[in-house]
Structures are given as C-alpha cells and as structure tokens.
Protein backbone atom coordinates (compact mmCIF):
# COMPACT_ATOMS: atom_id res chain seq x y z
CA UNK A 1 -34.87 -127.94 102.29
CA UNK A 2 -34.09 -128.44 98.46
CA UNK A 3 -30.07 -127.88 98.60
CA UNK A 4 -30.52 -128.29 94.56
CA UNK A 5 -32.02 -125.69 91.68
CA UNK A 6 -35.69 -125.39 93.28
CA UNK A 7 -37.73 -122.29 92.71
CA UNK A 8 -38.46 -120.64 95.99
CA UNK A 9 -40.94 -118.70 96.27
CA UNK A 10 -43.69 -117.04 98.29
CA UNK A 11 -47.25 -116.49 96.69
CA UNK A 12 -50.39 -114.91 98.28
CA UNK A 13 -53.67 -115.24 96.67
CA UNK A 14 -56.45 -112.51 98.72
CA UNK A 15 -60.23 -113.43 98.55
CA UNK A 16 -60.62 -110.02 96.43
CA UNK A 17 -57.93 -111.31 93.74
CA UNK A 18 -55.20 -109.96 94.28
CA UNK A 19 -51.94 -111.96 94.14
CA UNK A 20 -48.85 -111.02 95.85
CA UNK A 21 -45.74 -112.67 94.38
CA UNK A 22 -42.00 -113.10 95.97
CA UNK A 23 -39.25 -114.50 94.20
CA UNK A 24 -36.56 -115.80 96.28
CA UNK A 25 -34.77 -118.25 94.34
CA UNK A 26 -34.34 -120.08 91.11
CA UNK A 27 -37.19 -118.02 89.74
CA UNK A 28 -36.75 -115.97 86.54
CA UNK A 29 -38.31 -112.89 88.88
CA UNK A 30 -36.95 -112.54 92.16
CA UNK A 31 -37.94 -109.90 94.37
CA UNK A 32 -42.23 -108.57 94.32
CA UNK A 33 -45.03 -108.48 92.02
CA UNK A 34 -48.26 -107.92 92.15
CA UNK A 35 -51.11 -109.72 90.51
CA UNK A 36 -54.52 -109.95 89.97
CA UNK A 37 -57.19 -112.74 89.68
CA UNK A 38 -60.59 -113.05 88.29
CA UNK A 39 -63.70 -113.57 90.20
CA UNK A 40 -63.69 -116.98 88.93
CA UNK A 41 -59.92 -118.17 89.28
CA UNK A 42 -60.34 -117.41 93.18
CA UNK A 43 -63.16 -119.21 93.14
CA UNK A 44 -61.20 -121.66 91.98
CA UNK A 45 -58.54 -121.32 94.14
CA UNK A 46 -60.75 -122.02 96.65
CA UNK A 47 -62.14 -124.93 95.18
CA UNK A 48 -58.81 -126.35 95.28
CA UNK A 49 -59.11 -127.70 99.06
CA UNK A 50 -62.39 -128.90 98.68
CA UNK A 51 -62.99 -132.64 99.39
CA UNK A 52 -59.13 -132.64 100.40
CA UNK A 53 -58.15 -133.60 103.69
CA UNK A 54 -55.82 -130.36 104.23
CA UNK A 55 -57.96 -129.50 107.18
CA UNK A 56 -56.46 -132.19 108.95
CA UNK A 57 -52.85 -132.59 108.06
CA UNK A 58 -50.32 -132.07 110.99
CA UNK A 59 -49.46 -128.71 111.14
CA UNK A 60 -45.86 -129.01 110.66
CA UNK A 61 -44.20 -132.12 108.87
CA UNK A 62 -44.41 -135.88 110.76
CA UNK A 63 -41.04 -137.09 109.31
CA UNK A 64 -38.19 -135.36 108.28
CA UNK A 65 -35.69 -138.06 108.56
CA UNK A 66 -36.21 -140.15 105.35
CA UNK A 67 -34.81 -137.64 102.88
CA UNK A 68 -32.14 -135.01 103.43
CA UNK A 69 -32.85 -133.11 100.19
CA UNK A 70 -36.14 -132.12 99.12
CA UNK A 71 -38.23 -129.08 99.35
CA UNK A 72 -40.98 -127.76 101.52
CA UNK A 73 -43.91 -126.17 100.37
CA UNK A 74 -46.49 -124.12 103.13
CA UNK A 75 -49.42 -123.78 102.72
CA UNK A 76 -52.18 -121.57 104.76
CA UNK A 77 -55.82 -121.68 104.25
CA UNK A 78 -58.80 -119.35 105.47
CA UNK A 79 -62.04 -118.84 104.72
CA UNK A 80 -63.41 -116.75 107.28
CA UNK A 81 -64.91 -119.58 109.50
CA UNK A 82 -61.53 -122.05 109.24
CA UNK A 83 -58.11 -121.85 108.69
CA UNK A 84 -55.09 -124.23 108.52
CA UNK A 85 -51.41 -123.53 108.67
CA UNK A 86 -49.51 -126.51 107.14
CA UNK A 87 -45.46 -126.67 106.77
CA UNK A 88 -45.08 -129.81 104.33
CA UNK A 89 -41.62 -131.52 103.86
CA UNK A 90 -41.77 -133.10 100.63
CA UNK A 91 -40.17 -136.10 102.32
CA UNK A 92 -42.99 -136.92 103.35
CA UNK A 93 -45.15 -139.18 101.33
CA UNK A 94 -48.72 -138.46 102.78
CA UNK A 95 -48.97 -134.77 103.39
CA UNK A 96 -46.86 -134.22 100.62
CA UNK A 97 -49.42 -135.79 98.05
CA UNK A 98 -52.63 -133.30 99.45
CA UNK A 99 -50.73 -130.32 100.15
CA UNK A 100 -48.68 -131.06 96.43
CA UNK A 101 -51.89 -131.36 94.71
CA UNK A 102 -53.68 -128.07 96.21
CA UNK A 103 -49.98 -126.35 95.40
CA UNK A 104 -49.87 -127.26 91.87
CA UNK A 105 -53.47 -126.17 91.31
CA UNK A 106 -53.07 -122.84 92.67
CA UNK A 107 -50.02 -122.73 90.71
CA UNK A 108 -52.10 -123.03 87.68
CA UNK A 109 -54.93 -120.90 88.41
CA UNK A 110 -52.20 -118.03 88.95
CA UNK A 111 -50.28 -118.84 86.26
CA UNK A 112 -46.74 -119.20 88.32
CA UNK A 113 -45.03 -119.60 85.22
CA UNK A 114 -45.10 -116.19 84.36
CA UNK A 115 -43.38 -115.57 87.66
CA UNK A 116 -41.05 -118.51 88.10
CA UNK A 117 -40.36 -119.21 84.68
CA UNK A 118 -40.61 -121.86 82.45
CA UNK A 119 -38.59 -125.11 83.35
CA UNK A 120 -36.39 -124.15 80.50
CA UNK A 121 -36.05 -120.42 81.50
CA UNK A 122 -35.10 -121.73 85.29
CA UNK A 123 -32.17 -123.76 83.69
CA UNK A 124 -30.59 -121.20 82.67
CA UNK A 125 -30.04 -119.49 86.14
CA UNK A 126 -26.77 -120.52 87.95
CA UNK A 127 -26.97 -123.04 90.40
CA UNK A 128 -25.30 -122.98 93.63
CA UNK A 129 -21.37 -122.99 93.88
C-alpha cells in the first residue's frame, strides 16, 4: 500500500473497446467514466503481454517485507483460451518490473492521463492529514 500521494485507480479495458474507468484516489476524476478504444489500441493492449512472462508470475506478491510503503498494481489478463490474475506489490523487484511495464503501456494506449491527471494536476490535490 502507497500511504503517500499515489493515484488509485481501477481501469478495465473490454476486447470490444470499451474502457471502464474508477477514480479512487489522487486522481483529478474520482468516481466512473466510461471510455472507448479503437480497434487498433486494443490490439495493442493486447500486444502488451506478449513475449512477457506475466503468464507465470505468482499470483499474489512473493515478498512484502522489504518495503512498507509502496503501491500495488493488479493486473488480470484473458484472452479467451488463458487468463492470469496477478496482485503485484511494488516492493517487489521482479514481478514488479513485468507487471510495471504491461501497466504503463496500457496506461498509454488509454491515455490515463486524461483520467488521472497530469503529474502537475495530481499535485495539486491534498494529501493525506
């Protein structure tokens, strides 16, 4: 868990493009919103785990205990003949690197931006007391 100014968020990217957003915290938009992606960008998006080895990661994190405060990103995956649930703990050096990697590139097909904010626009929200 991230006890700092992380944006939390949940994001949901369907094989027939549409994107379901949820802002939760530190994000410019909290609360729904509904997207849509090209053709394309989820071809893309599933692109993104190929030649990965996300298929194989531990389903939920191996270590927790060498850092106290850093986030967790999860991550599932299916494409009709597979899936993969993974719960990442950025802690955690190896799964943290595959499942970071696949995470920022969805992030960038989708745009998050438009939903999180800008790093500048998520300074200005209030941090925790």
């Amino acid at each position: 868990m991230c006890f700092g100014s992380c944006p939390a968020y949940k994001l949901t990217v369907y094989d027939d493009g549409r994107v379901h957003y949820d802002g939760k915290a530190y994000v410019v938009t909290m609360g729904s919103k509904d997207g849509k992606l090209t053709s394309d960008e989820v071809a893309k998006v599933r692109a993104a785990f190929d030649g990965t080895s996300f298929l194989s990661l531990c389903d939920t994190p191996e270590d927790k205990s060498s850092a106290t405060d850093a986030p967790d990103t999860n991550i599932y995956f299916s494409d009709g003949t597979r899936s993969k649930y993974v719960l990442t703990y950025w802690g955690n050096p190896r799964s943290a690197r595959v499942v970071g990697d696949i995470a920022k590139r969805i992030d960038d097909i989708v745009h998050i931006e438009q939903y999180i904010g800008t790093p500048q626009e998520r300074e200005k929200i209030p941090s925790r007391p």
